[in-house]
Each structure stands twice: as C-alpha cells, then as structure tokens.
N, C-alpha and C. Protein backbone atom coordinates (compact mmCIF):
# COMPACT_ATOMS: atom_id res chain seq x y z
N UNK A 1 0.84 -1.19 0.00
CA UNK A 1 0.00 0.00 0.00
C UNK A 1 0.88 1.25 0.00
N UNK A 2 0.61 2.54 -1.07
CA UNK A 2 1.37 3.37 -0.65
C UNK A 2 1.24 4.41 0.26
N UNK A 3 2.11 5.06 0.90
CA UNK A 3 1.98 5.71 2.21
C UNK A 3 1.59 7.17 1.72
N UNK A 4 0.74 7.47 2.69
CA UNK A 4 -0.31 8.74 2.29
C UNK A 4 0.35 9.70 2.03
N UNK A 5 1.71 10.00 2.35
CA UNK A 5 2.65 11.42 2.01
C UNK A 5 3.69 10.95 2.05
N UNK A 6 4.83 11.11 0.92
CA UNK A 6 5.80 10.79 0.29
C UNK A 6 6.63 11.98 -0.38
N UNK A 7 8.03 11.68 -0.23
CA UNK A 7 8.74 12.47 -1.48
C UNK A 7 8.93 11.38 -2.35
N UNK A 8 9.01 12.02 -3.68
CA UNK A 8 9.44 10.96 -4.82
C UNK A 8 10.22 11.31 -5.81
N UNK A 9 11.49 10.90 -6.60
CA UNK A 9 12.02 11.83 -7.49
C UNK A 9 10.89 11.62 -8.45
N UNK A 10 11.66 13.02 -9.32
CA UNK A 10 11.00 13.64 -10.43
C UNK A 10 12.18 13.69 -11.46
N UNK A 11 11.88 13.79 -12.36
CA UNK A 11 13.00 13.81 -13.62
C UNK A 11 13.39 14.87 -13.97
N UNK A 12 12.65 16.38 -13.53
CA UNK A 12 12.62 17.26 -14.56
C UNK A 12 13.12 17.97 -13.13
N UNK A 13 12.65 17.60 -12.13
CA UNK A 13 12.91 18.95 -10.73
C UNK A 13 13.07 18.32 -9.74
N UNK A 14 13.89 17.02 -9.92
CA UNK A 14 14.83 16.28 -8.84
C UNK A 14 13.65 15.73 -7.50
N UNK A 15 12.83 16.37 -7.01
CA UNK A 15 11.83 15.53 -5.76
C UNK A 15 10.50 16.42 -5.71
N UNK A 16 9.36 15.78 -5.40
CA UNK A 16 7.78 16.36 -5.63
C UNK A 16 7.60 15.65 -4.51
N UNK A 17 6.34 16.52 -3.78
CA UNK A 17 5.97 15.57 -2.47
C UNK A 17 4.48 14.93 -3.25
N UNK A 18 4.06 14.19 -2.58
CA UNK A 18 2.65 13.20 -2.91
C UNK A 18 1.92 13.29 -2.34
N UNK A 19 0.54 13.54 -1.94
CA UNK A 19 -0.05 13.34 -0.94
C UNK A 19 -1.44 12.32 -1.39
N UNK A 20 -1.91 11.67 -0.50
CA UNK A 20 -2.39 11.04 -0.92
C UNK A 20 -4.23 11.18 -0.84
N UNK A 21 -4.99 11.68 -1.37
CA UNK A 21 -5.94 12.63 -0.83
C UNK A 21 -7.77 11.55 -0.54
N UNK A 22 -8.05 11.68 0.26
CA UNK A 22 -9.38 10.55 1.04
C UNK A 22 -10.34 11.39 -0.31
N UNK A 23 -10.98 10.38 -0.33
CA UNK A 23 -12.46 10.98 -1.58
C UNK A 23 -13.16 12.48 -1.12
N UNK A 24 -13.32 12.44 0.00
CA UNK A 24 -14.12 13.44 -0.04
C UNK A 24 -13.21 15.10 0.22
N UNK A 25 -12.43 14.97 0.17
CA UNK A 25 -10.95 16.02 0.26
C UNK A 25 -10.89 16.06 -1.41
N UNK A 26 -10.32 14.68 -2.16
CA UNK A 26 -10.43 14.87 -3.53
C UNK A 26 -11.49 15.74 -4.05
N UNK A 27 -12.47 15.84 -3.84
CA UNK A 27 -13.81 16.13 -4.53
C UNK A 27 -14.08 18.10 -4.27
N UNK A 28 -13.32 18.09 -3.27
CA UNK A 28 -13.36 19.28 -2.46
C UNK A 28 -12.39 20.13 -3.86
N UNK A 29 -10.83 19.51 -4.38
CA UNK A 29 -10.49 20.52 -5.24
C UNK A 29 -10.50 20.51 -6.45
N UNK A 30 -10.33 20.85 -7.44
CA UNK A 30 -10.69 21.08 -8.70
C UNK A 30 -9.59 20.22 -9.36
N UNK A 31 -9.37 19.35 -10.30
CA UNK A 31 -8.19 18.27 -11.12
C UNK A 31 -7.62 19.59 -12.11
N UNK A 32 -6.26 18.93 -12.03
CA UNK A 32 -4.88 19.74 -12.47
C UNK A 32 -4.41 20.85 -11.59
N UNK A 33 -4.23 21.68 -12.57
CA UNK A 33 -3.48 23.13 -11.72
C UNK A 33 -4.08 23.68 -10.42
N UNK A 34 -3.54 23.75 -9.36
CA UNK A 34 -3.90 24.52 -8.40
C UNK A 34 -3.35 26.00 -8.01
N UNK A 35 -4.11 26.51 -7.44
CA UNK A 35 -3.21 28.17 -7.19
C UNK A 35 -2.44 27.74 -5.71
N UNK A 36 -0.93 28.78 -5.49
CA UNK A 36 -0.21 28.64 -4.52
C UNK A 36 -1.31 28.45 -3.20
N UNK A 37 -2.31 28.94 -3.25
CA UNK A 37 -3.54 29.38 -1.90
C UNK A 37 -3.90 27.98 -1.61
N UNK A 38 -4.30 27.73 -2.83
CA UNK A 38 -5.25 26.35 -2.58
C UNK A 38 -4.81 25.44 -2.61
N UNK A 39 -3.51 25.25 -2.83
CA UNK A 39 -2.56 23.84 -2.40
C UNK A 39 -2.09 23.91 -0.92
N UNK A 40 -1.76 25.23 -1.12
CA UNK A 40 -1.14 25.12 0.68
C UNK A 40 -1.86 24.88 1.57
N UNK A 41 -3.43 25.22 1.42
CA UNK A 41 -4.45 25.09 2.19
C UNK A 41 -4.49 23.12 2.81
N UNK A 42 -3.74 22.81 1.87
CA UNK A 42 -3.92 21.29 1.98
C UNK A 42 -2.55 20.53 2.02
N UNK A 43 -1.51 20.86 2.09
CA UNK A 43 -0.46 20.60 1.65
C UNK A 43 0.73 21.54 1.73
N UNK A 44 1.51 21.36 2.78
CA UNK A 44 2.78 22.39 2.77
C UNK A 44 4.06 21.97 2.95
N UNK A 45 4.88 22.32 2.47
CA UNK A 45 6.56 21.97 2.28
C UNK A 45 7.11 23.02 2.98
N UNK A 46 8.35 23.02 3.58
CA UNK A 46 9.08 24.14 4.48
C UNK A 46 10.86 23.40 4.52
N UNK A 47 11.46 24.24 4.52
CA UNK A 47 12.70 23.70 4.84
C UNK A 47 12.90 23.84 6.36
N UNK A 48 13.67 22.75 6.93
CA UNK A 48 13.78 23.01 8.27
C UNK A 48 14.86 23.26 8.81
N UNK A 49 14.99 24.28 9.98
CA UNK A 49 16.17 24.65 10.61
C UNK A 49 17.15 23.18 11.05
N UNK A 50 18.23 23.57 11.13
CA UNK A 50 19.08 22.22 11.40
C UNK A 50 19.22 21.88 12.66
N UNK A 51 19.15 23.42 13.37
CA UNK A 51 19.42 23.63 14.74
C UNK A 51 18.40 23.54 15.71
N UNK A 52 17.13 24.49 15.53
CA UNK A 52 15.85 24.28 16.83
C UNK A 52 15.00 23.33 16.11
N UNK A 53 15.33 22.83 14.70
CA UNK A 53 14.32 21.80 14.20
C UNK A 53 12.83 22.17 13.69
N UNK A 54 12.84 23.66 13.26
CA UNK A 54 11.85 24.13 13.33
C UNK A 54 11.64 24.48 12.07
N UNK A 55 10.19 24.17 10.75
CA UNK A 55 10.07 24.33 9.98
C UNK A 55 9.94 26.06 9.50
N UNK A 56 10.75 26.14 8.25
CA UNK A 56 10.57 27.47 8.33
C UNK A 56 9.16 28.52 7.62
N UNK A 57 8.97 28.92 6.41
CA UNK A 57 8.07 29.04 5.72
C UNK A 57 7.49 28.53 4.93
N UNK A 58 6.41 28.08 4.32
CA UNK A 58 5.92 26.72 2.78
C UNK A 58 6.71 27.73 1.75
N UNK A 59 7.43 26.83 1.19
CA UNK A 59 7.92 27.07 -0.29
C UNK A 59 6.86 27.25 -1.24
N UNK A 60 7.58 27.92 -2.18
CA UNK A 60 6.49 28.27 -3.54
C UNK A 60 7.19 27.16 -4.46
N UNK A 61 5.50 26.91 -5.02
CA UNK A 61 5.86 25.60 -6.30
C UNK A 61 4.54 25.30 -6.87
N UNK A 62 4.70 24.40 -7.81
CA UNK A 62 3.33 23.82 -8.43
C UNK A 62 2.42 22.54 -7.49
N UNK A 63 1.29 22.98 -7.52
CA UNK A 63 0.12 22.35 -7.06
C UNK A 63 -0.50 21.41 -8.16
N UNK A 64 -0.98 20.81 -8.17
CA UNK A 64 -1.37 19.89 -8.92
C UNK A 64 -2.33 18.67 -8.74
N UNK A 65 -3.53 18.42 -8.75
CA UNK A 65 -4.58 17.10 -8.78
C UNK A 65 -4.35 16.25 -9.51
N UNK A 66 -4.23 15.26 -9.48
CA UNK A 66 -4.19 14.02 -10.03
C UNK A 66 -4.92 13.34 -10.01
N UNK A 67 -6.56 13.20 -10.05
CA UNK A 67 -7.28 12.01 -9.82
C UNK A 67 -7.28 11.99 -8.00
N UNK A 68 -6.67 10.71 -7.18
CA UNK A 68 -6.84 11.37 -5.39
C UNK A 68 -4.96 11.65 -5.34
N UNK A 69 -4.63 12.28 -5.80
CA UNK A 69 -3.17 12.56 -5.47
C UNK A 69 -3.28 13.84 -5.90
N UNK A 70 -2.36 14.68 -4.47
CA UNK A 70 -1.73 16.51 -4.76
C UNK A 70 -0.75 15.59 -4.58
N UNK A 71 -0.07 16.73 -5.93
CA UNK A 71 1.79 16.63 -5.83
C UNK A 71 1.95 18.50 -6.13
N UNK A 72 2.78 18.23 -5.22
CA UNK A 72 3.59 19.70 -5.11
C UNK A 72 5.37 19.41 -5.92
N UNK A 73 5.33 20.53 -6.53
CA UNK A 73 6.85 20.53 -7.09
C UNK A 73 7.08 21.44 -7.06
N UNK A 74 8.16 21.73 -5.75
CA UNK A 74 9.25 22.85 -5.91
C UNK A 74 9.35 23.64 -6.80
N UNK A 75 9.46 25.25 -6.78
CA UNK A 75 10.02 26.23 -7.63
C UNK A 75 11.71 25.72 -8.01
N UNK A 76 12.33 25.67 -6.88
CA UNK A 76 13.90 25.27 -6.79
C UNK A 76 13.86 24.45 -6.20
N UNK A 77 14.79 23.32 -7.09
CA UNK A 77 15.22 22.04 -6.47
C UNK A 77 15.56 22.08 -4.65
N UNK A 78 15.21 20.65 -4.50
CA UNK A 78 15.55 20.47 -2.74
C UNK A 78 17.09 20.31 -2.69
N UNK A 79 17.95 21.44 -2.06
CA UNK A 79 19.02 21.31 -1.22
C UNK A 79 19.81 19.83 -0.69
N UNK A 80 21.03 19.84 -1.19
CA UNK A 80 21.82 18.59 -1.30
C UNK A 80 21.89 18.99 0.53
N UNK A 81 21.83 17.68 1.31
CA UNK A 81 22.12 17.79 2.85
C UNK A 81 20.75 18.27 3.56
N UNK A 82 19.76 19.28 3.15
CA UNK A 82 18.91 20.14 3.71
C UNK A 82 18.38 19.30 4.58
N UNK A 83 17.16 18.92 5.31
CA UNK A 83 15.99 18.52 5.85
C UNK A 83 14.61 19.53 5.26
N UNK A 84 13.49 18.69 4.51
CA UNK A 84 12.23 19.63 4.41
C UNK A 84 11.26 18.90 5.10
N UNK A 85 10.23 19.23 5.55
CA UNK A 85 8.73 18.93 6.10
C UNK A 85 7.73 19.53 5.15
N UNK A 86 7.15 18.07 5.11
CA UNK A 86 5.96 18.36 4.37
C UNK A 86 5.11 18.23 5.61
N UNK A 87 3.62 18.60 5.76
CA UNK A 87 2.34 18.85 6.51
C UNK A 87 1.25 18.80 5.56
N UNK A 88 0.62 17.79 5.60
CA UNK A 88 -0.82 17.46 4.87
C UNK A 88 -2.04 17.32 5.70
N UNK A 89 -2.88 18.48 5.67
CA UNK A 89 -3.84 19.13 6.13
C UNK A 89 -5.14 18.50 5.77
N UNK A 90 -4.83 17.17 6.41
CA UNK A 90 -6.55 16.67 6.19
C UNK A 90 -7.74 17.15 7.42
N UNK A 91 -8.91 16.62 6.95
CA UNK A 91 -9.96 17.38 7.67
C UNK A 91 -9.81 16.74 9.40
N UNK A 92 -9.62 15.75 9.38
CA UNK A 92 -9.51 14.99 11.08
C UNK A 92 -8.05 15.50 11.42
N UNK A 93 -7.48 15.16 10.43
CA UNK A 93 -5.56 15.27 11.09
C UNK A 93 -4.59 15.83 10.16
N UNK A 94 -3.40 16.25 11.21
CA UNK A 94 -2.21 16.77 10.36
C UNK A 94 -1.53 15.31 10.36
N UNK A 95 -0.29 15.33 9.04
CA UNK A 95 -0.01 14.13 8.67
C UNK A 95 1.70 15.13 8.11
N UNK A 96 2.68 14.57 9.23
CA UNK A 96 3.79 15.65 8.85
C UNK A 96 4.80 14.25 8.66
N UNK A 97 5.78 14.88 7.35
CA UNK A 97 6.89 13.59 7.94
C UNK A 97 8.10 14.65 6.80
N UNK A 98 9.25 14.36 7.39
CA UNK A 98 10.67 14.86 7.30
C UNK A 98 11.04 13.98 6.58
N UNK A 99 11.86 14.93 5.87
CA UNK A 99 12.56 14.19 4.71
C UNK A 99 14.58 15.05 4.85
N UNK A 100 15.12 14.32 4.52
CA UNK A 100 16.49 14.90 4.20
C UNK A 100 17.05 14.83 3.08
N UNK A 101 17.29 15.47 2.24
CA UNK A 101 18.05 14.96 0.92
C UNK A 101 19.54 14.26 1.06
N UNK A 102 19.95 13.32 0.73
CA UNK A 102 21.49 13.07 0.67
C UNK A 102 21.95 13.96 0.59
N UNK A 103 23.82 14.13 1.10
CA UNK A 103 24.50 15.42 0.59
C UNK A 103 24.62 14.53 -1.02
N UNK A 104 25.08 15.61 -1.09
CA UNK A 104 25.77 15.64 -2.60
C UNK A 104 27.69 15.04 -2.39
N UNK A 105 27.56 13.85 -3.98
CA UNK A 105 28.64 13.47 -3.69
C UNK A 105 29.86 14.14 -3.83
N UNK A 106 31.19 13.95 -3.44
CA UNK A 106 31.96 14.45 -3.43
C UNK A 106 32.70 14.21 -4.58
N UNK A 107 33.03 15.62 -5.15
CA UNK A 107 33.88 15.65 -6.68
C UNK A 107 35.48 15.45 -6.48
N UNK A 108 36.33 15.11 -7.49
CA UNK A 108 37.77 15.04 -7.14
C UNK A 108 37.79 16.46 -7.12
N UNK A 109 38.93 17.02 -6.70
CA UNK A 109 39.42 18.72 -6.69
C UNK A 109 39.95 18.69 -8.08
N UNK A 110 39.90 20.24 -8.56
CA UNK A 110 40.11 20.37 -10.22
C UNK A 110 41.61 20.60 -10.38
N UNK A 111 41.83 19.99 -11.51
CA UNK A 111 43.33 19.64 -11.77
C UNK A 111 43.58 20.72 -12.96
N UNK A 112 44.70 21.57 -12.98
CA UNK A 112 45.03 22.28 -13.70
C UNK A 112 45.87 21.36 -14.64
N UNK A 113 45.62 21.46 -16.10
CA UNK A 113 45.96 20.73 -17.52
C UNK A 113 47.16 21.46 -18.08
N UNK A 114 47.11 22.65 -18.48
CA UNK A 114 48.45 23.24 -18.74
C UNK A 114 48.29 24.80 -18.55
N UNK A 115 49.86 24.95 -18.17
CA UNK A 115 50.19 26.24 -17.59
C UNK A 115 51.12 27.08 -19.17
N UNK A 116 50.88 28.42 -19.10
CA UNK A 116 51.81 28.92 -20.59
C UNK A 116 51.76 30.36 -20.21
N UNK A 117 53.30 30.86 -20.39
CA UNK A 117 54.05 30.03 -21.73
C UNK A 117 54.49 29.11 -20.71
N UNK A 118 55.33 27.95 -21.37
CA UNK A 118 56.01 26.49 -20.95
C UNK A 118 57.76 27.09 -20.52
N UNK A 119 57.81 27.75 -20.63
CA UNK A 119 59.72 27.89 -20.86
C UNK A 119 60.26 27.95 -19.54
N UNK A 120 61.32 27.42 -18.97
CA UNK A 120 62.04 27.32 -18.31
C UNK A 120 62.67 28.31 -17.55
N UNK A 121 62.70 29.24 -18.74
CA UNK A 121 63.16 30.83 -17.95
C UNK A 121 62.39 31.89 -19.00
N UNK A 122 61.90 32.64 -18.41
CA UNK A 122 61.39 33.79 -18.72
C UNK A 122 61.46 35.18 -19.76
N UNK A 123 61.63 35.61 -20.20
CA UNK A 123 61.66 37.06 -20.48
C UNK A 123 61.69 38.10 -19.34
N UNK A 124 61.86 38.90 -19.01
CA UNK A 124 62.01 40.04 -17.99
C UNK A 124 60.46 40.40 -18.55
N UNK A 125 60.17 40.79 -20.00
CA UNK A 125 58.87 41.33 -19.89
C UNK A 125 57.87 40.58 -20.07
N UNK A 126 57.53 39.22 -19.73
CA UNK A 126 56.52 38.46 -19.23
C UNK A 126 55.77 39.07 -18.41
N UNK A 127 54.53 39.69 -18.34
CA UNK A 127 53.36 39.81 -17.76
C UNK A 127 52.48 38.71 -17.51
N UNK A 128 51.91 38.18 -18.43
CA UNK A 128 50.86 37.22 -17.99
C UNK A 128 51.09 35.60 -18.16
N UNK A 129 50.37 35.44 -17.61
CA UNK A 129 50.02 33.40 -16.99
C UNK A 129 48.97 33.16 -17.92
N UNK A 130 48.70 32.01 -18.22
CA UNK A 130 47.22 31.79 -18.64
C UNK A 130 47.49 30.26 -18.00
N UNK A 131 46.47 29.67 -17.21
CA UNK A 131 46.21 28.70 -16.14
C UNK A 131 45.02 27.82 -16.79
N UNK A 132 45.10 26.64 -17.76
CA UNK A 132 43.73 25.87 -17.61
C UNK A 132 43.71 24.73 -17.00
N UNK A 133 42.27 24.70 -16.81
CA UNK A 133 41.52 23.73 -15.99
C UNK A 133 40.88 22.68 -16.41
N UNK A 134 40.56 21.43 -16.12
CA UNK A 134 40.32 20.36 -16.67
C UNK A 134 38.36 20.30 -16.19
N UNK A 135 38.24 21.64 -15.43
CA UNK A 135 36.48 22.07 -15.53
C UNK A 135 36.45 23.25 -15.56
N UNK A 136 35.11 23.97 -15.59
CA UNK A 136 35.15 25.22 -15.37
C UNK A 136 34.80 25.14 -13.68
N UNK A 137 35.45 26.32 -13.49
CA UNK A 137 36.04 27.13 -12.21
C UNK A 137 35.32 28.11 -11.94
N UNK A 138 35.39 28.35 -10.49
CA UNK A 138 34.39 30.04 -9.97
C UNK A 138 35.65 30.61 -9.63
N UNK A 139 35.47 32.17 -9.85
CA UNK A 139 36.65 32.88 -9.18
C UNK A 139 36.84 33.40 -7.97
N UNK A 140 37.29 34.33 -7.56
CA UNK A 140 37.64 34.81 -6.25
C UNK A 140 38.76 35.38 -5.71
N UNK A 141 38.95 36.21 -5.09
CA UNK A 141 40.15 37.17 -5.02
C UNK A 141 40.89 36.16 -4.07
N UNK A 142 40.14 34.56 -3.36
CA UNK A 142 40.94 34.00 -2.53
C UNK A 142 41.71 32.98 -3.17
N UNK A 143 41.34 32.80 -4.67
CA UNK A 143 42.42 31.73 -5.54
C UNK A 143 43.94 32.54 -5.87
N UNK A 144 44.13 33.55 -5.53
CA UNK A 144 45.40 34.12 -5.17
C UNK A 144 46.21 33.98 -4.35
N UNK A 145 45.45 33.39 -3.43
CA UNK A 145 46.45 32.44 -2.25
C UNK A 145 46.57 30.68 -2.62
N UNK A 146 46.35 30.34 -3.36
CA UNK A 146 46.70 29.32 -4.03
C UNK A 146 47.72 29.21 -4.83
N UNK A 147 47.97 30.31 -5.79
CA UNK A 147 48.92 30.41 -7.01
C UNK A 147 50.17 31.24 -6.45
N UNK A 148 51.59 30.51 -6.59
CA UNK A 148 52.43 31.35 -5.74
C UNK A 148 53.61 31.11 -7.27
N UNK A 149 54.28 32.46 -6.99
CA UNK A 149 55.45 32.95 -8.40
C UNK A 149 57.06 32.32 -7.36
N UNK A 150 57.58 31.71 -8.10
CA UNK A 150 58.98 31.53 -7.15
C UNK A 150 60.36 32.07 -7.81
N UNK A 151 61.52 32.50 -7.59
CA UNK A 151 62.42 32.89 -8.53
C UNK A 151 63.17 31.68 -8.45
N UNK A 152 64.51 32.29 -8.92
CA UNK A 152 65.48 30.64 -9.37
C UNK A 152 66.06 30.22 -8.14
N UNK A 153 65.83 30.32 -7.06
CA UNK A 153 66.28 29.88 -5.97
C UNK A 153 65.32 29.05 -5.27
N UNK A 154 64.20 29.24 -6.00
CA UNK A 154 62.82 28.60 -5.27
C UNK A 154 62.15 29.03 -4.08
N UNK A 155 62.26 30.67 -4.03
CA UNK A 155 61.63 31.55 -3.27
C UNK A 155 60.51 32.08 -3.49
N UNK A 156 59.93 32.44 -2.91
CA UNK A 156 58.37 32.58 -3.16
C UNK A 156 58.35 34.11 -3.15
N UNK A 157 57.66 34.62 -4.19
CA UNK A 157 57.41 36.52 -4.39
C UNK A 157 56.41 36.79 -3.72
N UNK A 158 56.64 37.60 -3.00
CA UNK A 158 55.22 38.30 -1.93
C UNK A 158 54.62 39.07 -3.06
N UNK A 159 53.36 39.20 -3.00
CA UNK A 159 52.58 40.00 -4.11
C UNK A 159 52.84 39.94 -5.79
N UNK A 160 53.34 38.87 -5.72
CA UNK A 160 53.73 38.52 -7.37
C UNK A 160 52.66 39.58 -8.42
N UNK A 161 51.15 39.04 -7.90
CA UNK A 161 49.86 39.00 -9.35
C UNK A 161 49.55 40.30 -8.55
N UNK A 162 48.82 40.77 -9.94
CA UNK A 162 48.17 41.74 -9.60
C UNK A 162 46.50 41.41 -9.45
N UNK A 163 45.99 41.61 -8.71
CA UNK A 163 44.84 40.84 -7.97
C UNK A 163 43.51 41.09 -8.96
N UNK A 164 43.70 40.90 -10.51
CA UNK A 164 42.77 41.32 -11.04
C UNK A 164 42.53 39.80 -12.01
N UNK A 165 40.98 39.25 -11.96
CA UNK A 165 41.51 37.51 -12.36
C UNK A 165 40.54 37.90 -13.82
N UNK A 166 40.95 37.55 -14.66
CA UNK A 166 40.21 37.49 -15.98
C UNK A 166 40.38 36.02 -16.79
N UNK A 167 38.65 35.64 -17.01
CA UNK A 167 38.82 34.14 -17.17
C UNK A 167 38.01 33.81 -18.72
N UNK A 168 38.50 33.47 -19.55
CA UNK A 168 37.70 32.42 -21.09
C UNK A 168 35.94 32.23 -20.19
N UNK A 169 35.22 32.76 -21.88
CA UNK A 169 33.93 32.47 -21.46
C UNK A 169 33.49 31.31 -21.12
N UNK A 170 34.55 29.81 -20.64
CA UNK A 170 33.74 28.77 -20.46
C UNK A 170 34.53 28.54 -19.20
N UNK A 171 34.88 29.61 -18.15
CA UNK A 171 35.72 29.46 -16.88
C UNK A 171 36.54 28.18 -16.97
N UNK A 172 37.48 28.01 -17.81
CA UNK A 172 38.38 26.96 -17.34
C UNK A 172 39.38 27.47 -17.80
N UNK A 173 39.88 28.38 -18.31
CA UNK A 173 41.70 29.49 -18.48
C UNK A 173 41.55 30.70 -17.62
N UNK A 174 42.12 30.44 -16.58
CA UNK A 174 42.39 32.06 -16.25
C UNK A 174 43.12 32.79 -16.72
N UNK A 175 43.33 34.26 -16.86
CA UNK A 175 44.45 34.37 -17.24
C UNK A 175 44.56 35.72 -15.74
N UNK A 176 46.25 35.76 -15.63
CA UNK A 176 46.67 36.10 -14.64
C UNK A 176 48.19 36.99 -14.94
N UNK A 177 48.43 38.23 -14.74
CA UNK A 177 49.03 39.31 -14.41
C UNK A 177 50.27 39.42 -12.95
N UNK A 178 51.62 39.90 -13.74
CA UNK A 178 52.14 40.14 -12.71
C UNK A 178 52.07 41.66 -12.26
C-alpha cells in the first residue's frame, strides 16, 4: 500500500511531495493546476532549521490534482544535505513527515591541464600566466592564495599578481598578471 505522504524523485525537478488525498478532500479541489492558496491550504513543504528543528516558511511551487493525489513541485530544487517537512492538512488530522536529501557526492578537486608560456626561464617582460583547468572554475580574489610565483632559488614573491583575475567564457583558463 502506498503511504499517504511521500517524497518521490521527479526527472525534470529532482523531488515532488505526494499526498495522498481521502475521496471526499479529492472532490473538495478542482483536477490539475492549483493556485499557490489552494494547495497550501492542503499541503505544505518548508525547509527546516538544522538547529531548533523548526520548519521554516511553505515554499512556492506547483500544485497539482491528479485524480486522489496533490503533488507539489518545488520552484527550486531540494538542497543537497537540507531537511524539508511536508504537513498534509486533512480534515480529522495533520499528517507531517521529514525528509532529508542526501548530501551531494563528493567531486575530485580540479586539476590544472596546462600552464603557458612552458619555458624554463622567462623574459624580464613576461606579464601574464594563462592557467587551464580540466572544468570550469568560480573565481575569487581567494584563488590568489593558491597560485604562488617563485624565482630561481625557489623563493616565493610576496605580491607577485596583480589581484585582477580574468577568465575564457567557459571558466576553465584564467588568465593572470604580474
């Protein structure tokens, strides 16, 4: 038998809750589209605090009749790690049950593919780096503490770059300034 309120994936928007609705509740709303009002009236989703455990506001999303099933689907996907509560508002009883999403798995760290120019020793008027990546990358004035300039002794330059990061429209070359 299936259980009266459920999350379930979805293909298109990752999890929809289910509810499972008694005949005379069915009959009460209108089949297909519902307005934000009249789903919540029957049916609410909230993300919940991690800490006092306390649901926060119903999310906005699609309402929907099915014959005796409301499914609600999220505006924005459910949060890798989160906890949400659904609350299904039947006429005798509330019917609440918690859900957590898995975290999200863990990616390898991104490996830089090639660095240029390649040469061994420099020009004096070398200005720029160009750095790619084997994905695209987010930036940040804190990937400057990552990238360190050394001279021929294998000393490290305080303030080598100039802190300005300019990256290829598919974020995986930075290019980088001394």
């Amino acid at each position: 038998r299936d259980p009266v309120l459920s999350f379930r994936a979805n293909a298109e928007h990752g999890r929809e809750v289910v509810a499972k609705l008694p005949g005379d509740l069915a009959a009460k709303l209108p089949k297909g589209r519902l307005t934000q009002e009249q789903g919540q009236k029957v049916l609410t989703v909230a993300l919940v605090d991690d800490d006092t455990k306390k649901a926060g506001p119903a999310m906005l999303g699609k309402y929907e009749r099915n014959d005796n099933e409301l499914i609600f689907t999220p505006r924005f996907a459910l949060g890798a790690g989160q906890t949400y509560r659904a609350d299904f508002h039947q006429p005798a009883q509330l019917i609440t049950l918690d859900y957590k999403v898995p975290p999200a798995a863990a990616k390898a760290p991104p490996k830089v593919v090639k660095i240029y120019p390649t040469a061994t020793v420099l020009p004096a008027n070398n200005l720029k780096f160009y750095i790619y990546f084997d994905r695209p990358m987010r930036g940040g004035k804190e990937l400057f503490k990552q990238i360190v300039l050394v001279d021929d002794k294998s000393k490290e330059i305080d303030d080598a770059w100039l802190l300005d990061e300019i990256w290829d429209e598919d974020n995986n070359c930075l290019i980088i300034y001394i």
